[in-house]
Protein backbone atom coordinates (compact mmCIF):
# COMPACT_ATOMS: atom_id res chain seq x y z
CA UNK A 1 0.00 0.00 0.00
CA UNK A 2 1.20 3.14 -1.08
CA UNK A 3 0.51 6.01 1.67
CA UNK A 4 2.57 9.10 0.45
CA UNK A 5 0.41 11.00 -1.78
CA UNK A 6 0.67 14.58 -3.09
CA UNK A 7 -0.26 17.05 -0.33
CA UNK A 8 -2.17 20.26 -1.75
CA UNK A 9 0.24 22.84 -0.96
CA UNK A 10 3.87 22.44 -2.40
CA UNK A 11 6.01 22.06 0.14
CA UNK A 12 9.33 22.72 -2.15
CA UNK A 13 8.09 25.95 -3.49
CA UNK A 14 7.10 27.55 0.27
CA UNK A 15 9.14 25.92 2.34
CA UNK A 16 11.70 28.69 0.91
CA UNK A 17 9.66 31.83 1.83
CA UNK A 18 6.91 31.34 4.21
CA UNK A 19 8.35 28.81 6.49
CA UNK A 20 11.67 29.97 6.51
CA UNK A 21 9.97 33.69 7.77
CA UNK A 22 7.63 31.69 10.54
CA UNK A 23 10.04 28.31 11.54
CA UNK A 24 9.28 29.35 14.98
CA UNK A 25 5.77 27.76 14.22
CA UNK A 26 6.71 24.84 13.05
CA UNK A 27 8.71 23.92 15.76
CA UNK A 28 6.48 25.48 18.52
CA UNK A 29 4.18 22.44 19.98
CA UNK A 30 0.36 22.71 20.36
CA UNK A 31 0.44 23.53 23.58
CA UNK A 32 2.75 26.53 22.61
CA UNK A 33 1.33 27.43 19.66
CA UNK A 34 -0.89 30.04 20.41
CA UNK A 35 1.92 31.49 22.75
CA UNK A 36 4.02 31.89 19.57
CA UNK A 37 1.31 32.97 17.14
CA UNK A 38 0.45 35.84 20.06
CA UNK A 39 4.26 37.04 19.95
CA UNK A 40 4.06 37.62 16.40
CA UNK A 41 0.75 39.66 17.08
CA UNK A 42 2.02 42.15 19.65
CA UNK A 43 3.24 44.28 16.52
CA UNK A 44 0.23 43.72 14.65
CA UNK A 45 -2.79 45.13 15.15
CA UNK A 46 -5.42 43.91 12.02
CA UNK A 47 -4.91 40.00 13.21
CA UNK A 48 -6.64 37.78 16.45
CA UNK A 49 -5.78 34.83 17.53
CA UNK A 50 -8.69 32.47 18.53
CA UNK A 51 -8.06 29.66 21.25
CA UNK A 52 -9.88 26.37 19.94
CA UNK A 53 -8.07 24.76 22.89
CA UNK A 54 -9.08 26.62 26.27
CA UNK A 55 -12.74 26.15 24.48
CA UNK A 56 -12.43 22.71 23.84
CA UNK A 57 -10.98 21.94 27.69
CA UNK A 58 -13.93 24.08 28.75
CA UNK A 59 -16.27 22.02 27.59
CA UNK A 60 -14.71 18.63 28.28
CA UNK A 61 -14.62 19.92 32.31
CA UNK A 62 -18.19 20.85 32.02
CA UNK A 63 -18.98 17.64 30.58
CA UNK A 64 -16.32 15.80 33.58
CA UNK A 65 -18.55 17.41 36.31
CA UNK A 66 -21.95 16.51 34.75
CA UNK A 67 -20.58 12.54 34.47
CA UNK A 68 -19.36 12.81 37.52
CA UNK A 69 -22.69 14.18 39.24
CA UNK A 70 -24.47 11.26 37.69
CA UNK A 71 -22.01 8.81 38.69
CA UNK A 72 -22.18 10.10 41.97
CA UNK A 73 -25.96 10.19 42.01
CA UNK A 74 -25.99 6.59 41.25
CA UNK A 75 -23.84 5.28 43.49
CA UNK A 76 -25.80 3.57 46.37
CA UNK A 77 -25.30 5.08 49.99
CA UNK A 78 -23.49 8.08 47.97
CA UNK A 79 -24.36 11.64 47.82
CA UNK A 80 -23.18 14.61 46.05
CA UNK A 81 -21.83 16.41 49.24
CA UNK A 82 -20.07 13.72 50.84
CA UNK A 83 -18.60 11.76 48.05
CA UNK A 84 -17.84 14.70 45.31
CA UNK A 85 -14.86 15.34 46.37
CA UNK A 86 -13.54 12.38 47.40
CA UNK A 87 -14.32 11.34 43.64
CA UNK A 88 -12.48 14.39 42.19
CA UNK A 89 -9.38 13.45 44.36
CA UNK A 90 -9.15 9.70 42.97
CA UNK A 91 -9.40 11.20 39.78
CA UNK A 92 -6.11 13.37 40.58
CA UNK A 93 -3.93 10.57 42.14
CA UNK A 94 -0.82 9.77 41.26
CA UNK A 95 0.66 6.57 39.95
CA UNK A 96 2.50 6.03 42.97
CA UNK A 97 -1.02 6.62 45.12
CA UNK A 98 -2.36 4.72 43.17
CA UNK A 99 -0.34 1.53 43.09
CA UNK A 100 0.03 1.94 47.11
CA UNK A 101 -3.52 1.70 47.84
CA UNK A 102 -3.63 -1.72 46.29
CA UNK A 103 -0.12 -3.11 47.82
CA UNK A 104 -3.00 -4.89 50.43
CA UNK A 105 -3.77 -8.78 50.92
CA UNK A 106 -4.18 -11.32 49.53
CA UNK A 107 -1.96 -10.24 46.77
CA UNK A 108 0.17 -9.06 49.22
CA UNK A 109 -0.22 -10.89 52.99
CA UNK A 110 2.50 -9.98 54.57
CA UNK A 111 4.31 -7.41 55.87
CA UNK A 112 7.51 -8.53 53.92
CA UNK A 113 5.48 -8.90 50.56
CA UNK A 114 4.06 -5.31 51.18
CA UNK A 115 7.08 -3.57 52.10
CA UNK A 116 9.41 -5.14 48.70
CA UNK A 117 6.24 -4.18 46.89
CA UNK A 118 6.55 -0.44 48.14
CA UNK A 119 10.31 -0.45 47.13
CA UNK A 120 9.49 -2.32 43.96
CA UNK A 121 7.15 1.02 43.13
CA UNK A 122 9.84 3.43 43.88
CA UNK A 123 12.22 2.03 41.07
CA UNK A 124 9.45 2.45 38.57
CA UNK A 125 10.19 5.31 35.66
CA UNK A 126 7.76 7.77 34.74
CA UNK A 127 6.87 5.31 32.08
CA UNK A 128 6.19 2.58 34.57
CA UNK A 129 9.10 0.33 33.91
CA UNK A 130 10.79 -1.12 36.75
CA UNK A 131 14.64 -0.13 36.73
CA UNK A 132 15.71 -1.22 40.25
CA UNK A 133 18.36 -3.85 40.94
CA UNK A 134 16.57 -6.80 42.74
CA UNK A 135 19.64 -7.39 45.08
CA UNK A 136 19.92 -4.37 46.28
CA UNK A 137 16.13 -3.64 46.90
CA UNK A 138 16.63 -7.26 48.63
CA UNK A 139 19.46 -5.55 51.12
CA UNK A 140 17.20 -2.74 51.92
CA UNK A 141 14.65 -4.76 52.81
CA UNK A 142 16.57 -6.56 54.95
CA UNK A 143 17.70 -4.20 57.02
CA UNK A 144 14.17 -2.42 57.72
CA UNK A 145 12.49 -5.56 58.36
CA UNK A 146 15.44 -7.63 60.24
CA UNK A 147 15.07 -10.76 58.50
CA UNK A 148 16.77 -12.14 55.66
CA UNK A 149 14.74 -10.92 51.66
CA UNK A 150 16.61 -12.73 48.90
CA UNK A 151 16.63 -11.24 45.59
CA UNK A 152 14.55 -14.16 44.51
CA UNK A 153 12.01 -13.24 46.50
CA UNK A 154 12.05 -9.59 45.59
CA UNK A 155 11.54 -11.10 41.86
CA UNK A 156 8.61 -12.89 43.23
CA UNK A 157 6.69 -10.30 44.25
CA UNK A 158 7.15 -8.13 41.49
CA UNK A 159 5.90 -10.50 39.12
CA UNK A 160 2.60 -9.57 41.16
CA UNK A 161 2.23 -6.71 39.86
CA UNK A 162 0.45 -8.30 36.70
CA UNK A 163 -2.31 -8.51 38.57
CA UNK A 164 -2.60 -4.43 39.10
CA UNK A 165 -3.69 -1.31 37.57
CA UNK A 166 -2.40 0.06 35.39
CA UNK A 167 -1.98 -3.92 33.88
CA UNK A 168 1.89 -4.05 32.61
CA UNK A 169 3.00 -2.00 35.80
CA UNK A 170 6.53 -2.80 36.96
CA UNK A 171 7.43 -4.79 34.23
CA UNK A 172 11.09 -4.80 33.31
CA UNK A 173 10.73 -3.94 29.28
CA UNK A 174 8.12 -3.73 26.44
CA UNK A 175 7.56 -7.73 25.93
CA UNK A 176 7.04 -8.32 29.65
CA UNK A 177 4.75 -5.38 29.95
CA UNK A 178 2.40 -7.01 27.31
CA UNK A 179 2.39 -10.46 29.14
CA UNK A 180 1.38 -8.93 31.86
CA UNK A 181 -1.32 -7.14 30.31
CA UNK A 182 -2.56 -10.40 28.60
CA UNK A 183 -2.93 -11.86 32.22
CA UNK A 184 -5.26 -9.30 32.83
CA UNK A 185 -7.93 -10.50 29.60
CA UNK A 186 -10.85 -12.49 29.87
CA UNK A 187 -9.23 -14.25 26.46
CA UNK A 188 -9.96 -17.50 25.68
CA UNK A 189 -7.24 -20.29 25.43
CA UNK A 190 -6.60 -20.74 21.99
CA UNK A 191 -6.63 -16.68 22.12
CA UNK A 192 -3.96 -16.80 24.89
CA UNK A 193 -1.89 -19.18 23.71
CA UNK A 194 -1.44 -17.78 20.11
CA UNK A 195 -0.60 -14.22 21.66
CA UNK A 196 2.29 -15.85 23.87
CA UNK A 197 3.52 -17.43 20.43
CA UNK A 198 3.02 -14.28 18.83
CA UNK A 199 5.20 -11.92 21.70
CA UNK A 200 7.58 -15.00 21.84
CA UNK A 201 8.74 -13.08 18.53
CA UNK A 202 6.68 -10.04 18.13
CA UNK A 203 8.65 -8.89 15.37
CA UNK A 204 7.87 -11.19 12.86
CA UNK A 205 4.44 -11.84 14.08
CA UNK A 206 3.45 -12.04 10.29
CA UNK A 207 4.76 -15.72 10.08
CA UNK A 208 1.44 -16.30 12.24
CA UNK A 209 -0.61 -14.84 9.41
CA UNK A 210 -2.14 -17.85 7.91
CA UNK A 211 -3.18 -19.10 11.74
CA UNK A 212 -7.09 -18.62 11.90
CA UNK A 213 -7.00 -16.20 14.76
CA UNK A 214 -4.18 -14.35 13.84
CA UNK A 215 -6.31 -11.16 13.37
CA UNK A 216 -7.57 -11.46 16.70
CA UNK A 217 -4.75 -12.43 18.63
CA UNK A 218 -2.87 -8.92 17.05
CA UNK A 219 -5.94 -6.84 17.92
CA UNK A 220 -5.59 -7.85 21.57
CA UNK A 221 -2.03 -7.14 21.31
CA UNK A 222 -2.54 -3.77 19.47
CA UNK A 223 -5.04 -3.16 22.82
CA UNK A 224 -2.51 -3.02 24.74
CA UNK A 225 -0.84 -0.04 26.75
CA UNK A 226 2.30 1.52 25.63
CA UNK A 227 3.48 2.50 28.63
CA UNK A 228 1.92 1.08 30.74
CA UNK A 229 1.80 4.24 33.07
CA UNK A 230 0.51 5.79 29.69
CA UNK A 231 -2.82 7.26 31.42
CA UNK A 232 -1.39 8.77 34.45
CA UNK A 233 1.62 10.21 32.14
CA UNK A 234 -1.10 12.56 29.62
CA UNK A 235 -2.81 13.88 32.67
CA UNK A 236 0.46 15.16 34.31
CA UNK A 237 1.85 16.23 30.79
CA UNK A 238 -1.90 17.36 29.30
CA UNK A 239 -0.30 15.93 26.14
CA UNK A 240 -2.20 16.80 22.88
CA UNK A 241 -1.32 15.44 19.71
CA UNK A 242 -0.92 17.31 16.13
CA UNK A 243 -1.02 13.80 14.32
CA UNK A 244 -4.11 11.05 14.15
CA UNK A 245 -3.54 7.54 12.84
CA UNK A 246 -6.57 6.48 12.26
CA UNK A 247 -7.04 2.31 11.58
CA UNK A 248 -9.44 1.12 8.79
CA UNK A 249 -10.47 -1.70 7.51
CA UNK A 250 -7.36 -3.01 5.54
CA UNK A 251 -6.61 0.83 5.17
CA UNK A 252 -4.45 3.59 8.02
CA UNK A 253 -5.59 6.72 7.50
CA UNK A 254 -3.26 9.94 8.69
CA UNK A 255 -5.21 13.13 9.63
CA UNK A 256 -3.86 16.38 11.42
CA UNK A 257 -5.38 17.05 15.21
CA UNK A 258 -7.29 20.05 13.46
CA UNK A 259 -9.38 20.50 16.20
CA UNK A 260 -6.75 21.96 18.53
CA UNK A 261 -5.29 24.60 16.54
CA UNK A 262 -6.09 28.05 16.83
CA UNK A 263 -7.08 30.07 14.18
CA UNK A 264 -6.27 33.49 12.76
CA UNK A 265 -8.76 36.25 12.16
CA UNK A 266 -7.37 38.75 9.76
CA UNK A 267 -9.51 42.10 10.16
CA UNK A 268 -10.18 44.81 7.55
CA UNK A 269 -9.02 48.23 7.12
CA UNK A 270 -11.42 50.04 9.19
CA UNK A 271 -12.05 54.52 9.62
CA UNK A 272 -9.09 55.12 11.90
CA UNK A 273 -6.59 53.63 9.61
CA UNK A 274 -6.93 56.05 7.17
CA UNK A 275 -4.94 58.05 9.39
CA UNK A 276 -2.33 55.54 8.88
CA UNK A 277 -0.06 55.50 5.35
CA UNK A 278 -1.51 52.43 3.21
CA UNK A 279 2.17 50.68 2.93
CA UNK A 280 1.71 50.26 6.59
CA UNK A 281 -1.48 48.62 6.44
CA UNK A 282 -0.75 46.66 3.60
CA UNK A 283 2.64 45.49 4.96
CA UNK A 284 0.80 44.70 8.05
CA UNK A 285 -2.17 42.64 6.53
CA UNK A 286 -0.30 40.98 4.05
CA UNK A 287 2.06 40.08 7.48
CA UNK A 288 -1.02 38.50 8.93
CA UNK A 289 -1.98 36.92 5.76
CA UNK A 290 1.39 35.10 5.88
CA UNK A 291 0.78 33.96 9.38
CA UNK A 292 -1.96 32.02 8.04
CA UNK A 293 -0.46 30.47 5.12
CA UNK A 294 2.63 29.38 7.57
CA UNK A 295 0.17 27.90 9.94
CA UNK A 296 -1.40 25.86 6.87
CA UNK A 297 2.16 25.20 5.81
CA UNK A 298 2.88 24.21 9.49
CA UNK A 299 -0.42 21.43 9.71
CA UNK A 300 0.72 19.92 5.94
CA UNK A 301 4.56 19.67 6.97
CA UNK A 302 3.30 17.44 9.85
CA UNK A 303 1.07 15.76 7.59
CA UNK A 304 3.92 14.62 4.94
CA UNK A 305 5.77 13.22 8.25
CA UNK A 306 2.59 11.44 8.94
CA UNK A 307 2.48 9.57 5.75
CA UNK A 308 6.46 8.90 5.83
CA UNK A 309 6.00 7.81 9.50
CA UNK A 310 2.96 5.26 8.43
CA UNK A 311 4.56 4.41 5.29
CA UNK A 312 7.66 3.28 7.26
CA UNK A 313 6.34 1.93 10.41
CA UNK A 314 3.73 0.21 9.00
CA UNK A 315 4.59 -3.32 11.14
CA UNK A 316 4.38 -1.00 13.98
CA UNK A 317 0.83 -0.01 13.93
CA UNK A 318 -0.03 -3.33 13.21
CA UNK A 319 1.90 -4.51 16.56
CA UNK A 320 5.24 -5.12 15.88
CA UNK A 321 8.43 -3.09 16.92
CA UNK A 322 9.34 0.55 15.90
CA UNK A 323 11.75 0.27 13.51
CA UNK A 324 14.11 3.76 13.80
CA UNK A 325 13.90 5.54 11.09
CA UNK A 326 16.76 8.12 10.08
CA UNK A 327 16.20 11.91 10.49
CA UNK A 328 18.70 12.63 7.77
CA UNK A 329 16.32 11.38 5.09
CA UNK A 330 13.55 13.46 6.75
CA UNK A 331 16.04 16.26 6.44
CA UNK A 332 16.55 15.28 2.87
CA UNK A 333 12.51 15.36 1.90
CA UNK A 334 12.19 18.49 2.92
CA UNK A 335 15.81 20.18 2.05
CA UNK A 336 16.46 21.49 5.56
CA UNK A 337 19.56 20.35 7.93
CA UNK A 338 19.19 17.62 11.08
CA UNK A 339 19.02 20.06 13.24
CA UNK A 340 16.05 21.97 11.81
CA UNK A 341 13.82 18.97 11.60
CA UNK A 342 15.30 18.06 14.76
CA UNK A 343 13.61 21.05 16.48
CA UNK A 344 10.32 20.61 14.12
CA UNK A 345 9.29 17.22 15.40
CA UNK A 346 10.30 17.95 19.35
CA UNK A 347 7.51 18.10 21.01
CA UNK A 348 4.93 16.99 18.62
CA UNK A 349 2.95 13.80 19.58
CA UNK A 350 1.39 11.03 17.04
CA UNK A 351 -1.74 9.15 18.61
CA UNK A 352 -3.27 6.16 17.14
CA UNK A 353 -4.48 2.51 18.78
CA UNK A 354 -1.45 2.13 20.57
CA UNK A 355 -1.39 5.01 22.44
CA UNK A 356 0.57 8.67 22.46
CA UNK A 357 4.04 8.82 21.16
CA UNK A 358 6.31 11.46 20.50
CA UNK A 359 7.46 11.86 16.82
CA UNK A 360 11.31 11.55 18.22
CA UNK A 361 9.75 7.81 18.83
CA UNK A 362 10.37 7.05 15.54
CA UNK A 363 13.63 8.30 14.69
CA UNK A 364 16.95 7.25 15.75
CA UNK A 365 17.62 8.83 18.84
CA UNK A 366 20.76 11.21 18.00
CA UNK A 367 22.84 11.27 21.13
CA UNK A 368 25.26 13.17 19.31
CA UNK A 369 23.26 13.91 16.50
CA UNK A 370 25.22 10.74 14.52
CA UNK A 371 25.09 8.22 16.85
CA UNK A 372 21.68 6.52 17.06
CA UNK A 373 20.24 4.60 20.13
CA UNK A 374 20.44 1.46 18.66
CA UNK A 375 24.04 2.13 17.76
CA UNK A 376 25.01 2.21 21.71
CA UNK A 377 22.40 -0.55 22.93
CA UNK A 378 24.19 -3.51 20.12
CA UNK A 379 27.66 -2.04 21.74
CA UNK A 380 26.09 -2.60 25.26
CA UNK A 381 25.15 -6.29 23.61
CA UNK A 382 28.46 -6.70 22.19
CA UNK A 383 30.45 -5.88 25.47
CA UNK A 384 28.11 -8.43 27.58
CA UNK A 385 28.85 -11.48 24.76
CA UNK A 386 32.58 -10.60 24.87
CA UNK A 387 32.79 -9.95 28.83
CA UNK A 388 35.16 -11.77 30.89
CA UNK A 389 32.76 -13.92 33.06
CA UNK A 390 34.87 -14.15 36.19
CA UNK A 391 34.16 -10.12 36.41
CA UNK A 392 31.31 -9.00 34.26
CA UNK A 393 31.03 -5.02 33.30
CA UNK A 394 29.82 -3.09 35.80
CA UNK A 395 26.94 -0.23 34.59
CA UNK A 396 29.94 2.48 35.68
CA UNK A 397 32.17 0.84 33.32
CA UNK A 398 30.07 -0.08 30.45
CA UNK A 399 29.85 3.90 30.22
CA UNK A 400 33.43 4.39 30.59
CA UNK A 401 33.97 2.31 27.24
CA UNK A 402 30.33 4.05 26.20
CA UNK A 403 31.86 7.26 26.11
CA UNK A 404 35.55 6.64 25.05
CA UNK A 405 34.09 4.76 21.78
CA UNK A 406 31.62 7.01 20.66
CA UNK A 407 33.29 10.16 22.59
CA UNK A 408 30.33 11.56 24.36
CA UNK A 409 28.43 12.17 27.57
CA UNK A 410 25.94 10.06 29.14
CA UNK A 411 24.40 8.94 32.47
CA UNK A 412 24.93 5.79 34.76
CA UNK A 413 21.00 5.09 34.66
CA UNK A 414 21.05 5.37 30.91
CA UNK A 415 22.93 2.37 31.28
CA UNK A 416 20.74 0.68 33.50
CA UNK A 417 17.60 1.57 31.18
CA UNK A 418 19.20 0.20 28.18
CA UNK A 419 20.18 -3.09 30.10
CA UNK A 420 16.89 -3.67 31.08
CA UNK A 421 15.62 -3.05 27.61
CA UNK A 422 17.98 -5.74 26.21
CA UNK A 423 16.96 -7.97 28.72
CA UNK A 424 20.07 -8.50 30.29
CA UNK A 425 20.93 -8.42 34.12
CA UNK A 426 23.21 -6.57 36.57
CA UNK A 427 26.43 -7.53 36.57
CA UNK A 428 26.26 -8.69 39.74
CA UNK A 429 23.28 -10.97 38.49
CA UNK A 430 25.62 -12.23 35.56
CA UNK A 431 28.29 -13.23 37.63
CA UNK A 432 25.62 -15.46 39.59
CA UNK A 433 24.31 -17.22 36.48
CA UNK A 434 28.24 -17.55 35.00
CA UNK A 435 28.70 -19.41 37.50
CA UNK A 436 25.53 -21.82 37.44
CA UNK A 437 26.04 -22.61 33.98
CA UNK A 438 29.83 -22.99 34.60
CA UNK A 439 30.67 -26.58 34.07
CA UNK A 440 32.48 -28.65 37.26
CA UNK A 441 35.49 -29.85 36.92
């Protein structure tokens, strides 16, 4: 299927006037848009901007009390007094609140199971993967509860946390996260046991195609959340995307978040400007008149990254993996350098069934603006295959070698993250196992 079509407006021809005069609104995101438009205004007096956002939110929060005044009305021994605001504060909780209040028997019986699971939810991300080291949470343990935790036991009760909301919580990378969300589905077995298959090797899940269920099975996993802290992450961010993939029947459709943006009301030379001289006005309306076309140029720029996004990560809105794609050919399309379309895609958001993901998502991640993520994770790999077993690479000196090979800066946890992404463990961990599957002489 062939997604790139010819957009309306000629990108080659404006991009070298109109764009170049209003980049700032290109790379401003929707929730600064207005902001930027309004800057450009303060010298300007024959253009408005009009907020489609504050009046959409208005609405929505009129709508939010009216549900909630029903739901409230309807609960039994509730009433609108008592309850109201005890139901506007759940709505408001944190992730860490909310994982707490459910770190209670009989998932958890004890007070050893409780307090690991407490620790467990302080070495969660903002993105709701856990990145703590199971041995050391095991120490701490030990020491407030004095008696022994092993780190096995630690692993134990994380693996609990498939049975909580947000499903996928505390799970150590993207695969896990989905298991754990399939343990929370009323599926049935054959349904179950074809998505295990399936996540077993998600990336070519298309060798499963010919299986009767196969749609199915990739619908559940396309259900899933991605993070799984997704939810409580757009309420604290109020994230709100500029691009909509939209899923058909054997068809994605892209579409631009029009409903957000603001729009521009250019207003006519009125009695009092005649006082004015007409090249003022004129330079001053055909100013405004600019604005607009670089906010049209602004929503079909997006929209030509929409289609080269889709067209290239097709697998990935059908379920399998994001597959980076290189910001120097996005440069390329649209004749600009890296770091232009570097700044044009920050902070711009893509939402379709999978969730909300930033547009940087989808591109190598340029630490240095040459090397890409994936670049530093197969070194990581490399270093743990080659390692000498007796004393594995610690996280501190992975980065050492990180940073002399590729001759930049990074961060311990970065590390960590990318370990636990690769699925491999500490080094303490790997000096355990070495020596399990060392053979006895």
């Amino acid at each position: 299927m062939k997604l790139r079509t010819q957009t309306q407006t000629t990108l080659k021809t404006k991009l070298s006037s109109t764009l170049k005069s209003w980049l700032p609104i290109l790379q401003s995101g929707m929730g600064d848009l207005e902001e930027t438009l309004g800057e450009f205004g303060k010298e300007n007096p024959y253009f408005n901007v009009k907020s489609n956002i504050a009046q959409d939110f208005s609405s929505q929060n009129s709508n939010q009390k009216k549900h909630q005044k029903e739901i409230l009305r309807g609960a039994k021994g509730s009433s609108l007094e008592g309850d109201g605001i005890e139901q506007f504060c759940v709505q408001e909780e944190s992730l860490e609140v909310v994982l707490n209040g459910q770190i209670v028997p009989p998932l958890f019986p004890t007070t050893n199971s409780q307090e690991i699971a407490r620790k467990i939810i302080e070495n969660l991300n903002e993105e709701g993967y856990f990145e703590g080291d199971c041995e050391q949470i095991a120490q701490t343990c030990s020491e407030l509860l004095k008696s022994p935790v092993s780190a096995t036991e630690v692993e134990k009760v994380r693996k609990r946390f498939a049975y909580l909301d947000p499903p996928g919580i505390a799970a150590i990378n993207l695969i896990e996260s989905f298991y754990f969300q399939l343990e929370n589905l009323d599926a049935s077995n054959e349904i179950y046991s074809l998505v295990c298959e399936i996540l077993q090797d998600l990336e070519n899940h298309t060798k499963h195609k010919n299986v009767k269920l196969y749609e199915k099975a990739m619908k559940v996993i396309q259900s899933f959340k991605n993070p799984p802290a997704l939810d409580f992450f757009q309420k604290e961010a109020a994230i709100i995307p500029d691009i909509l993939v939209i899923e058909e029947t054997n068809n994605i459709q892209v579409q631009i978040n029009e409903k957000y943006y603001p729009s521009i009301e250019i207003q006519t030379q009125n009695k009092q400007d005649k006082a004015l001289k007409d090249d003022f006005v004129k330079t001053k309306i055909k100013e405004a008149r600019d604005l607009v076309d670089a906010l049209e140029m602004r929503k079909a720029t997006l929209y030509k990254i929409g289609l080269m996004i889709v067209e290239y990560q097709y697998e990935f809105f059908k379920g399998g993996e994001i597959k980076p794609m290189k910001l120097k050919d996005l440069a390329e399309e649209f004749g600009h350098a890296q770091s232009t379309i570097s700044r044009a895609i920050s902070n711009k958001f893509l939402e379709c069934s999978r969730g909300i993901f930033p547009l940087k998502n989808f591109f190598a991640t340029a630490i240095d603006e040459e090397t890409a993520n994936t670049t530093i994770k197969d070194f990581v790999s490399d270093l743990i295959k080659n390692e000498n077993k007796q004393k594995p690479l610690s996280d501190n000196r992975i980065l050492e070698l990180i940073e002399e090979k590729f001759n930049l800066k990074m961060v311990r946890r970065t590390i960590t993250k990318y370990r636990a992404q690769l699925n491999i463990a500490s080094s303490s961990e790997r000096k355990k196992l070495y020596r399990i599957s060392a053979p006895s002489h």
